[in-house]
C-alpha atoms as a PDB file:
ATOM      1  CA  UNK A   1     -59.932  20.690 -20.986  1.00  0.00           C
ATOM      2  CA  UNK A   2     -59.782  20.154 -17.006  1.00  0.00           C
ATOM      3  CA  UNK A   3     -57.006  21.896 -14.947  1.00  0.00           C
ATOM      4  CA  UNK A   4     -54.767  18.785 -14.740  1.00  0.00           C
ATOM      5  CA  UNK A   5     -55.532  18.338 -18.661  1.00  0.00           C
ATOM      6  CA  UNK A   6     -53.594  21.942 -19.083  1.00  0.00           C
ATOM      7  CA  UNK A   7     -50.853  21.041 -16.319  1.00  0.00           C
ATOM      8  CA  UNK A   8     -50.331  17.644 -18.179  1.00  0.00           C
ATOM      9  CA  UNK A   9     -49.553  19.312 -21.334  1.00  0.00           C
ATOM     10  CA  UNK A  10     -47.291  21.912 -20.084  1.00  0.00           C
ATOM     11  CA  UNK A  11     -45.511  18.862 -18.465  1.00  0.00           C
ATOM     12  CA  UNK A  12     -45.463  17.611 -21.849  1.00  0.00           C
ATOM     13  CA  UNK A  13     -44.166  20.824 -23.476  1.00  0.00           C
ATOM     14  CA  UNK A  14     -41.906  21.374 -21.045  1.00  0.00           C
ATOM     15  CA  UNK A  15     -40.394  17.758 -21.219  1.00  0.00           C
ATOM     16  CA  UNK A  16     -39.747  18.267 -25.162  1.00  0.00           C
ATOM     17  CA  UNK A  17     -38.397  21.495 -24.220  1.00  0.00           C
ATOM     18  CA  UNK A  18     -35.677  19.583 -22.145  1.00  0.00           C
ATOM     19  CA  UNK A  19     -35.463  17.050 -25.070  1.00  0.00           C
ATOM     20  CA  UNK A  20     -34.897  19.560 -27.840  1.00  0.00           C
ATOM     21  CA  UNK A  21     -31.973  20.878 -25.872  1.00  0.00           C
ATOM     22  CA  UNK A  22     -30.235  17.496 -25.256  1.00  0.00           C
ATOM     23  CA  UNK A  23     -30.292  16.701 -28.622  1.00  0.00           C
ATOM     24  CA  UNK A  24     -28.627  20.055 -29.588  1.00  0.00           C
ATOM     25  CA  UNK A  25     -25.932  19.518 -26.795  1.00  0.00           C
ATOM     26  CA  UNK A  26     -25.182  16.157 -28.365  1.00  0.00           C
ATOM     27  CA  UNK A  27     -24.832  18.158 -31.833  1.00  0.00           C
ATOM     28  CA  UNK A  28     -28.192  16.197 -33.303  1.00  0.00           C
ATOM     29  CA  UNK A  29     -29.713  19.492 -33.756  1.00  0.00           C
ATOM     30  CA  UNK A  30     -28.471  22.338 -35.267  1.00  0.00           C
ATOM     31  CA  UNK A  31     -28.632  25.568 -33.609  1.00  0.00           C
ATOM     32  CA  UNK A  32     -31.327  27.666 -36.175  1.00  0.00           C
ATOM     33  CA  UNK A  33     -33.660  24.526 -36.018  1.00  0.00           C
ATOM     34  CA  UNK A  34     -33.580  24.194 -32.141  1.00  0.00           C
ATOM     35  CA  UNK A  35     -34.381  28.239 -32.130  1.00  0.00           C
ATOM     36  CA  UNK A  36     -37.190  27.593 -34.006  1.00  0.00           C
ATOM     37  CA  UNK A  37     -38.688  24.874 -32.410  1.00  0.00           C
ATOM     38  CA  UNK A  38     -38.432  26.458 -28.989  1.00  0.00           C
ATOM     39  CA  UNK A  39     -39.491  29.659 -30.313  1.00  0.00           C
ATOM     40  CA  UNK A  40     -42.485  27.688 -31.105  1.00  0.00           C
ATOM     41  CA  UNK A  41     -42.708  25.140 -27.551  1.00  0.00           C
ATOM     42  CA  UNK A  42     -42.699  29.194 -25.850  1.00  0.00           C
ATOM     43  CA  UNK A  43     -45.555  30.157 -27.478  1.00  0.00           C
ATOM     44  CA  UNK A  44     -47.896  27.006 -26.623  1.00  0.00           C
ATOM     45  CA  UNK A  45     -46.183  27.066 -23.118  1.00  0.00           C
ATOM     46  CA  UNK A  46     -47.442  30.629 -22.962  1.00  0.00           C
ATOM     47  CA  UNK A  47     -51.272  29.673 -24.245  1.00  0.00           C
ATOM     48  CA  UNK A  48     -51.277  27.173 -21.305  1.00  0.00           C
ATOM     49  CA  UNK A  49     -50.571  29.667 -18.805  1.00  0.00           C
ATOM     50  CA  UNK A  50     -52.646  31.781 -20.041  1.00  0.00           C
ATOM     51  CA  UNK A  51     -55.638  29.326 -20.297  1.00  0.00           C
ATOM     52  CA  UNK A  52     -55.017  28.663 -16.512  1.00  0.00           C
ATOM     53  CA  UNK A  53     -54.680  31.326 -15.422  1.00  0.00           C
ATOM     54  CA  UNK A  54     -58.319  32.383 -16.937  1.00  0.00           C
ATOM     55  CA  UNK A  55     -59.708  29.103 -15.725  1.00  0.00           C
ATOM     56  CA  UNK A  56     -58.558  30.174 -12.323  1.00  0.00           C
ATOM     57  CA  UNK A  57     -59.664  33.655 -12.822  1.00  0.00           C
ATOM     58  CA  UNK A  58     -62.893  32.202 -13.887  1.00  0.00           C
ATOM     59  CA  UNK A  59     -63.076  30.007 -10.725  1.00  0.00           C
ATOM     60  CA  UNK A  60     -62.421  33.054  -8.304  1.00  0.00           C
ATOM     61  CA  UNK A  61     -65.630  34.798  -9.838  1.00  0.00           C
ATOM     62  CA  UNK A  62     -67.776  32.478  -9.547  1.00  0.00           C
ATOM     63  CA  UNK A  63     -68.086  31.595 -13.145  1.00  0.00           C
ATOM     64  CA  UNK A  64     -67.611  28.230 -15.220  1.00  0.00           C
ATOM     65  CA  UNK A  65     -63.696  27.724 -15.896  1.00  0.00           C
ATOM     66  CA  UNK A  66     -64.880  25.703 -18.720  1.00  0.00           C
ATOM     67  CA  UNK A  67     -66.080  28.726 -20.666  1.00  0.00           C
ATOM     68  CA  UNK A  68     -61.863  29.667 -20.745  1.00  0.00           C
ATOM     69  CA  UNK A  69     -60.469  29.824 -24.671  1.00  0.00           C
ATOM     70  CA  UNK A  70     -57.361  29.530 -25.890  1.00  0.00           C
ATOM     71  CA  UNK A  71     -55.952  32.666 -27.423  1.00  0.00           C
ATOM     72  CA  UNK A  72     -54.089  33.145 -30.406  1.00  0.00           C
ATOM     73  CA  UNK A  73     -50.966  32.667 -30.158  1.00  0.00           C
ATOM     74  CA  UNK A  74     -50.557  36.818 -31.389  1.00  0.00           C
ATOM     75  CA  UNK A  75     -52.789  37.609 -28.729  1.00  0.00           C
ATOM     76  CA  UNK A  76     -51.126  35.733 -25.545  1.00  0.00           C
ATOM     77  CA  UNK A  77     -47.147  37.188 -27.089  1.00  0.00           C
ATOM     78  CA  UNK A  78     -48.653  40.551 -27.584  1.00  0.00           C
ATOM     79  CA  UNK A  79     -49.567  41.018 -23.648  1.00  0.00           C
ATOM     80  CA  UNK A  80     -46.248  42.780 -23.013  1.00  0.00           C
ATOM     81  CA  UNK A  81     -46.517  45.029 -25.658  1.00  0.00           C
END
């Protein structure tokens, strides 16, 4: 996954983000359900970030961005903790 493949899907993520919320201002969601689902749209947001940020981390040393995982989702929510 290239740099623009990560920014694309945020894009993505973030445009059903924006989607999810229109349909619960027009009452076509209900409130637990659109929680849930952006509960959920956080969390892959937040695995994005974090896999650019350790491309670009990887970039800045000198090393192959390409070797850059995705962590569980537990491990990229538990960073404040």
């Amino acid at each position: 996954m290239t740099e623009q493949d990560i920014l694309g899907r945020i894009k993505e993520l973030v445009d059903h983000e924006h989607e999810l919320r229109a349909q619960a201002t027009r009452g076509e969601l209900d409130p637990k359900t659109e929680r849930q689902r952006l509960a959920e749209l956080e969390v892959m947001l937040d695995q994005c970030w974090d896999l650019l940020r350790q491309r670009r981390a990887r970039i800045d040393k000198g090393d192959s961005p390409d070797d850059a995982q995705v962590n569980t989702a537990k491990q990229v929510e538990g960073y404040l903790q």
